[in-house]
N, C-alpha and C. Protein backbone atom coordinates (compact mmCIF):
# COMPACT_ATOMS: atom_id res chain seq x y z
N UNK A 1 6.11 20.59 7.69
CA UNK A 1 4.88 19.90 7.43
C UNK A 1 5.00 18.46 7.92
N UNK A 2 4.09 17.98 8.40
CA UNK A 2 4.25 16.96 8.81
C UNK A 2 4.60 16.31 10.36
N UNK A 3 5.21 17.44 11.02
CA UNK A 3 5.40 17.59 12.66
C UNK A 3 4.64 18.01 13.57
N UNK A 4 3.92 18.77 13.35
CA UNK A 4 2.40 19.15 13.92
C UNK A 4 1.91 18.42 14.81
N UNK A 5 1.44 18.70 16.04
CA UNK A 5 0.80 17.46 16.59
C UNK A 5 -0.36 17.77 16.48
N UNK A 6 -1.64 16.45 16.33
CA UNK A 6 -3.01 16.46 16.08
C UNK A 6 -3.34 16.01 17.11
N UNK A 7 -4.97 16.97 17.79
CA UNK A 7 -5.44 16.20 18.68
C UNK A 7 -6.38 14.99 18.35
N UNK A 8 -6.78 14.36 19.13
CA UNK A 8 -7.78 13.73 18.63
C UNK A 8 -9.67 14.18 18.77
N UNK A 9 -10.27 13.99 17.94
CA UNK A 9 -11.17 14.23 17.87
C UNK A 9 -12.41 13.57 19.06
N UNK A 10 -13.36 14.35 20.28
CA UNK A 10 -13.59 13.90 21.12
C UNK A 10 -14.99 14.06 21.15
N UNK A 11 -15.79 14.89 19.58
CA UNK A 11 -17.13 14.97 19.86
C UNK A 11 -17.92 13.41 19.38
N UNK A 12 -19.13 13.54 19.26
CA UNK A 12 -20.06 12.65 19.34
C UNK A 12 -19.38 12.36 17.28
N UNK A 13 -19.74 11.00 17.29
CA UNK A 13 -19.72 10.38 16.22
C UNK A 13 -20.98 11.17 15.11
N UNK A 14 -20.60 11.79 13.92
CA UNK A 14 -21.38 12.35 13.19
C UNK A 14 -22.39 11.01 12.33
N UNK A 15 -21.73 10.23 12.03
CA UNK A 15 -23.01 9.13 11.15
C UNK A 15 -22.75 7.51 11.93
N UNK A 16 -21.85 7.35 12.38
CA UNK A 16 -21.62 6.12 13.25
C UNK A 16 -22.41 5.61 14.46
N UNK A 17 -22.52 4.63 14.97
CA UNK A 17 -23.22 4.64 15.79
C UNK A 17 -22.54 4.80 17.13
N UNK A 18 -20.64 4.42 17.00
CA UNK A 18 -19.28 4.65 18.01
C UNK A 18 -18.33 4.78 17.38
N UNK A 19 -17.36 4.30 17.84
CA UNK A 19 -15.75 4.60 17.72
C UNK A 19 -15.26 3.17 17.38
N UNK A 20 -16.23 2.33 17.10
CA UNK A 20 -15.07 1.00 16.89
C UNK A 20 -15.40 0.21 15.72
N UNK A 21 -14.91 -0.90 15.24
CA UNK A 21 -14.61 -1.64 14.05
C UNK A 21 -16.34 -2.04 13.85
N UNK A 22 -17.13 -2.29 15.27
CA UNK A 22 -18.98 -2.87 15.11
C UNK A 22 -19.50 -1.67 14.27
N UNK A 23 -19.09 -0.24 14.64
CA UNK A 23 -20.07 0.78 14.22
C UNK A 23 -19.62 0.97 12.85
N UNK A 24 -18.56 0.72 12.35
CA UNK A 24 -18.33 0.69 11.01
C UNK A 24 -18.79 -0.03 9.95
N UNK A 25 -18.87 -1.56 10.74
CA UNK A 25 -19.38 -2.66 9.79
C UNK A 25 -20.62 -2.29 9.61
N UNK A 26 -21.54 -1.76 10.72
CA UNK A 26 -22.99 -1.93 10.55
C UNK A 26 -22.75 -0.89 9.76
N UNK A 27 -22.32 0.28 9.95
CA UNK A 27 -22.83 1.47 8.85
C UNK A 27 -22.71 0.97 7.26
N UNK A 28 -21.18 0.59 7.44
CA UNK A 28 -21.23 -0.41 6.01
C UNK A 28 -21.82 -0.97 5.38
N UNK A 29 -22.60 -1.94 5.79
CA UNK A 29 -23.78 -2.48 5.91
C UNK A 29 -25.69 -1.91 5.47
N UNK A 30 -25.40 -0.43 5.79
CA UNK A 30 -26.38 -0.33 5.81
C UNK A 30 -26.68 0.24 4.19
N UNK A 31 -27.85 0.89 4.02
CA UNK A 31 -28.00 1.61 2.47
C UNK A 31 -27.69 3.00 2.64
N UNK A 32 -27.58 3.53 3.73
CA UNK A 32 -26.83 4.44 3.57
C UNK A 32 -25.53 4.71 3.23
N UNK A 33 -24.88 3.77 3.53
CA UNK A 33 -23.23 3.76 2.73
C UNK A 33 -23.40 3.56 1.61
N UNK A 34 -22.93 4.47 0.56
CA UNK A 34 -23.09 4.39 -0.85
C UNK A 34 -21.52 3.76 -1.53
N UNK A 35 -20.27 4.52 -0.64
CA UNK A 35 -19.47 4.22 -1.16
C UNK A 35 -18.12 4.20 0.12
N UNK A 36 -16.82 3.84 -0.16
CA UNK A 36 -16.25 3.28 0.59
C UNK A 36 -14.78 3.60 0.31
N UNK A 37 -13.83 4.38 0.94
CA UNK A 37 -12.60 4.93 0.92
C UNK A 37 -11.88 4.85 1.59
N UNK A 38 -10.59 3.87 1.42
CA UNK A 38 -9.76 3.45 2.56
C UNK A 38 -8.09 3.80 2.41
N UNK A 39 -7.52 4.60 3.28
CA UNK A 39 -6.04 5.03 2.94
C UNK A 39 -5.33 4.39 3.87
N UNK A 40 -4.36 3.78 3.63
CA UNK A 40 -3.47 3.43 3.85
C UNK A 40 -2.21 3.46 4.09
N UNK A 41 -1.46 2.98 4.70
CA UNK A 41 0.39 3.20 5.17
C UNK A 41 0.94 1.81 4.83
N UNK A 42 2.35 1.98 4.59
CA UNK A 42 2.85 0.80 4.21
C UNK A 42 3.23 -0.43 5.03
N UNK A 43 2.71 -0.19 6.55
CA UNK A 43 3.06 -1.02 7.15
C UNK A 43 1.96 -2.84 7.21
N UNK A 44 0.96 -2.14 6.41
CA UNK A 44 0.04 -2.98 6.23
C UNK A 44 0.35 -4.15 4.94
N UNK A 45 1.19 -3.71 4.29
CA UNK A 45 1.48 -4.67 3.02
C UNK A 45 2.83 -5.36 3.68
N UNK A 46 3.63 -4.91 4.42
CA UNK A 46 4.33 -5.68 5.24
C UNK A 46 4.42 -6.94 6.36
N UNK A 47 3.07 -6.31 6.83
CA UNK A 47 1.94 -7.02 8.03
C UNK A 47 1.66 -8.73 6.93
N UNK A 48 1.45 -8.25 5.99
CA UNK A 48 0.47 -9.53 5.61
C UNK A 48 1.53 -10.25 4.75
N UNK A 49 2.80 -9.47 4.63
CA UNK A 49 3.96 -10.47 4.23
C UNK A 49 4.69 -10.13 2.81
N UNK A 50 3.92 -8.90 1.98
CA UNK A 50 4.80 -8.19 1.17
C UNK A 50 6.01 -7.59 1.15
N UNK A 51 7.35 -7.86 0.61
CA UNK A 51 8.00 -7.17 1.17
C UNK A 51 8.33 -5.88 0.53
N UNK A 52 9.23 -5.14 1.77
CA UNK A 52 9.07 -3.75 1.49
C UNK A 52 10.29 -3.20 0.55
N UNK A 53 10.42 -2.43 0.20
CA UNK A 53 11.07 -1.52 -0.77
C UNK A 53 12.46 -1.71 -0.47
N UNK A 54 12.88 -0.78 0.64
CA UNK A 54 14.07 -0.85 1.12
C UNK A 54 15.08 -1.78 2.00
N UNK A 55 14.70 -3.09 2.32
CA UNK A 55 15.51 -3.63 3.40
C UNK A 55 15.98 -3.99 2.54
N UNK A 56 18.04 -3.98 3.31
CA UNK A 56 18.74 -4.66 2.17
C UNK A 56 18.76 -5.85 2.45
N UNK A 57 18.98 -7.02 1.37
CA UNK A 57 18.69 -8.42 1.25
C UNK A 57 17.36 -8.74 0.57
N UNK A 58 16.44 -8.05 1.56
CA UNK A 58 15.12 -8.94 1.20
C UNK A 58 14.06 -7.78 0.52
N UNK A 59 14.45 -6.54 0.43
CA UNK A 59 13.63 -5.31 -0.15
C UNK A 59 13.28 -5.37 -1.83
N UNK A 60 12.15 -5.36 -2.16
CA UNK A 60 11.55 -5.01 -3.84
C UNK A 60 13.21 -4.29 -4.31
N UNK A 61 13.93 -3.24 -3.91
CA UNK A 61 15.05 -2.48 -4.81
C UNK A 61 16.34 -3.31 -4.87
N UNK A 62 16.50 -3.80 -3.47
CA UNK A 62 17.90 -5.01 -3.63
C UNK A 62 17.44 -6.24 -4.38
N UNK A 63 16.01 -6.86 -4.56
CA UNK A 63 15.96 -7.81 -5.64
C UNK A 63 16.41 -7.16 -6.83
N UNK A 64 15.59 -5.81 -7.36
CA UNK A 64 15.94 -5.10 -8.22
C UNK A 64 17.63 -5.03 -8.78
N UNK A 65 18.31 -5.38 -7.96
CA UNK A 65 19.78 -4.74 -8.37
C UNK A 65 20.27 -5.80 -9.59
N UNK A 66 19.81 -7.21 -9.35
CA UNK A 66 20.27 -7.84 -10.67
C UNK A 66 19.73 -7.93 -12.04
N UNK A 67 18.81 -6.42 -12.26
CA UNK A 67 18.04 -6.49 -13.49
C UNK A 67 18.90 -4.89 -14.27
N UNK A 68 20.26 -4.96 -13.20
CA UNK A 68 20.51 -3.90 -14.06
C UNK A 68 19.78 -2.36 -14.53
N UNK A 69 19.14 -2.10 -14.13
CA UNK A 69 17.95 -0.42 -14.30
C UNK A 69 18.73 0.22 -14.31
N UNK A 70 18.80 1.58 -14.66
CA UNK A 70 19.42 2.68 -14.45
C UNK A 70 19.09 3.42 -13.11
N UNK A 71 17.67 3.14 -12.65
CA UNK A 71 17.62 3.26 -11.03
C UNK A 71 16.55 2.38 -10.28
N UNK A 72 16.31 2.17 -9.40
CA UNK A 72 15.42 1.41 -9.22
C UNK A 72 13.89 1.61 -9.45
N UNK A 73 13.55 3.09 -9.72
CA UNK A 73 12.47 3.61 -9.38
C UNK A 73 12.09 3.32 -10.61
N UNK A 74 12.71 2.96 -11.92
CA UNK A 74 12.59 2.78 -13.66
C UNK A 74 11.48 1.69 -13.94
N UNK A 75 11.53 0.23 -12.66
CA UNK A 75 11.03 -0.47 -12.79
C UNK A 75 8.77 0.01 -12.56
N UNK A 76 9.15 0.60 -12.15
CA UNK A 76 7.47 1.19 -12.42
C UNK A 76 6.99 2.13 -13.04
N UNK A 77 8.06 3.07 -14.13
CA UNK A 77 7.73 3.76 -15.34
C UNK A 77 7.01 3.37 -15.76
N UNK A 78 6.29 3.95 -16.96
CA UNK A 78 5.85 3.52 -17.50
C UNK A 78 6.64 3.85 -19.50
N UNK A 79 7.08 4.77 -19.04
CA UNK A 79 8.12 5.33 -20.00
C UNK A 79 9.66 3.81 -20.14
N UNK A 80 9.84 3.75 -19.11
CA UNK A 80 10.80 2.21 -19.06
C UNK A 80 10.63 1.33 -19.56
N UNK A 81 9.09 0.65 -19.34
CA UNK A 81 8.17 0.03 -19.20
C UNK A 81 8.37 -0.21 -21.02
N UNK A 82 7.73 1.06 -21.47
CA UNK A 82 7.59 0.50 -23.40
C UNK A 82 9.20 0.57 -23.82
N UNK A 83 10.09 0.56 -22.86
CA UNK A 83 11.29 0.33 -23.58
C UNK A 83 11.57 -1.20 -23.57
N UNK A 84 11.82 -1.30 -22.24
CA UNK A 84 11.79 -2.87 -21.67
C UNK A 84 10.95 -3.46 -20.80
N UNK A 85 9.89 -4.07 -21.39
CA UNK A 85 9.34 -4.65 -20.22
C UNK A 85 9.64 -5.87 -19.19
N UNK A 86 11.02 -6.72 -19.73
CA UNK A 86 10.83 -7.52 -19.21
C UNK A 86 11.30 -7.24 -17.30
N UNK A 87 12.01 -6.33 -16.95
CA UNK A 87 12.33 -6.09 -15.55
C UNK A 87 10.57 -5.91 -14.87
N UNK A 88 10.04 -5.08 -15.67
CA UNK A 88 8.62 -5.02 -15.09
C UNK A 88 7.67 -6.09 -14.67
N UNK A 89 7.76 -6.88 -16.29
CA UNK A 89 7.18 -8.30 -15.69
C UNK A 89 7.76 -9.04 -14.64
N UNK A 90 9.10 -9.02 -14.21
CA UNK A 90 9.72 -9.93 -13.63
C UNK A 90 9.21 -9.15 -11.92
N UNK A 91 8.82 -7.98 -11.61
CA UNK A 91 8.45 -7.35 -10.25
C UNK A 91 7.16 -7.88 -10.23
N UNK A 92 5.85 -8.19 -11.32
CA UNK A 92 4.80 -8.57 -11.11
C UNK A 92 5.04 -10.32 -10.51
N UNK A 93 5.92 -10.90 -11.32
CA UNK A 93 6.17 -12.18 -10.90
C UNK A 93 6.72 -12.53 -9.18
N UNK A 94 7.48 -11.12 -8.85
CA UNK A 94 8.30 -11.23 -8.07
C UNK A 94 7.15 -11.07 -6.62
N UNK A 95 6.32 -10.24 -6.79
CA UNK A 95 5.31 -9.87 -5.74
C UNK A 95 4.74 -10.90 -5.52
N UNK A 96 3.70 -11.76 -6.52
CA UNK A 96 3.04 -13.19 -6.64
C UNK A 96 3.82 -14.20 -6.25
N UNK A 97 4.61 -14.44 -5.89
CA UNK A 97 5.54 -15.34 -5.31
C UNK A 97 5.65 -15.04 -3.87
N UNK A 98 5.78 -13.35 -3.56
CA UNK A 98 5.82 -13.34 -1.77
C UNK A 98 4.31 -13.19 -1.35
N UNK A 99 3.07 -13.51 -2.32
CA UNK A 99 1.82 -13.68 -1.84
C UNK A 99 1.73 -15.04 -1.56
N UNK A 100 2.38 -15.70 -1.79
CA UNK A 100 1.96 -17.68 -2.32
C UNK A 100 2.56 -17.88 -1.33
């Protein structure tokens, strides 16, 4: 799963007016857009300067290593969380700092 190759899609735009970022805004825009659904990859929270999970040194899990967890993944339990919160608070603090 996941290896598949996809073609791309080459018929006429079903509600758009094209294929690019203008025909989106206007549809956006219009009253026909009721509502609005956007998915995402992680390279975009990286892009704008979040850092990511895994690099060692500068990754969310190697900050993680001096709070002691039993794994890193504990820090976003929520089961962890009503044990100890303070590692949790300290990742909310930790994110707001690589936004600033």
């Amino acid at each position: 799963m996941g290896n598949e190759q996809s073609a791309a899609y080459e018929g006429p735009p079903e509600i758009l007016d094209g294929r690019d970022v203008r025909a989106i805004v206007k549809y956006m825009k219009s009253r026909e857009c009721r509502k609005v659904f956007v998915m995402l990859g992680a390279g975009v929270s990286t892009a704008a300067g979040i850092p990511d999970f895994r690099t060692p040194g500068t990754g969310l899990y190697s900050n993680l290593e001096r709070l002691n967890l039993p794994y890193p993944e504990a820090v976003f339990e929520i089961s962890y969380f009503a044990e100890n919160p303070i590692p949790c608070r300290w990742k909310t603090t930790y994110i707001r700092l690589c936004l600033t």
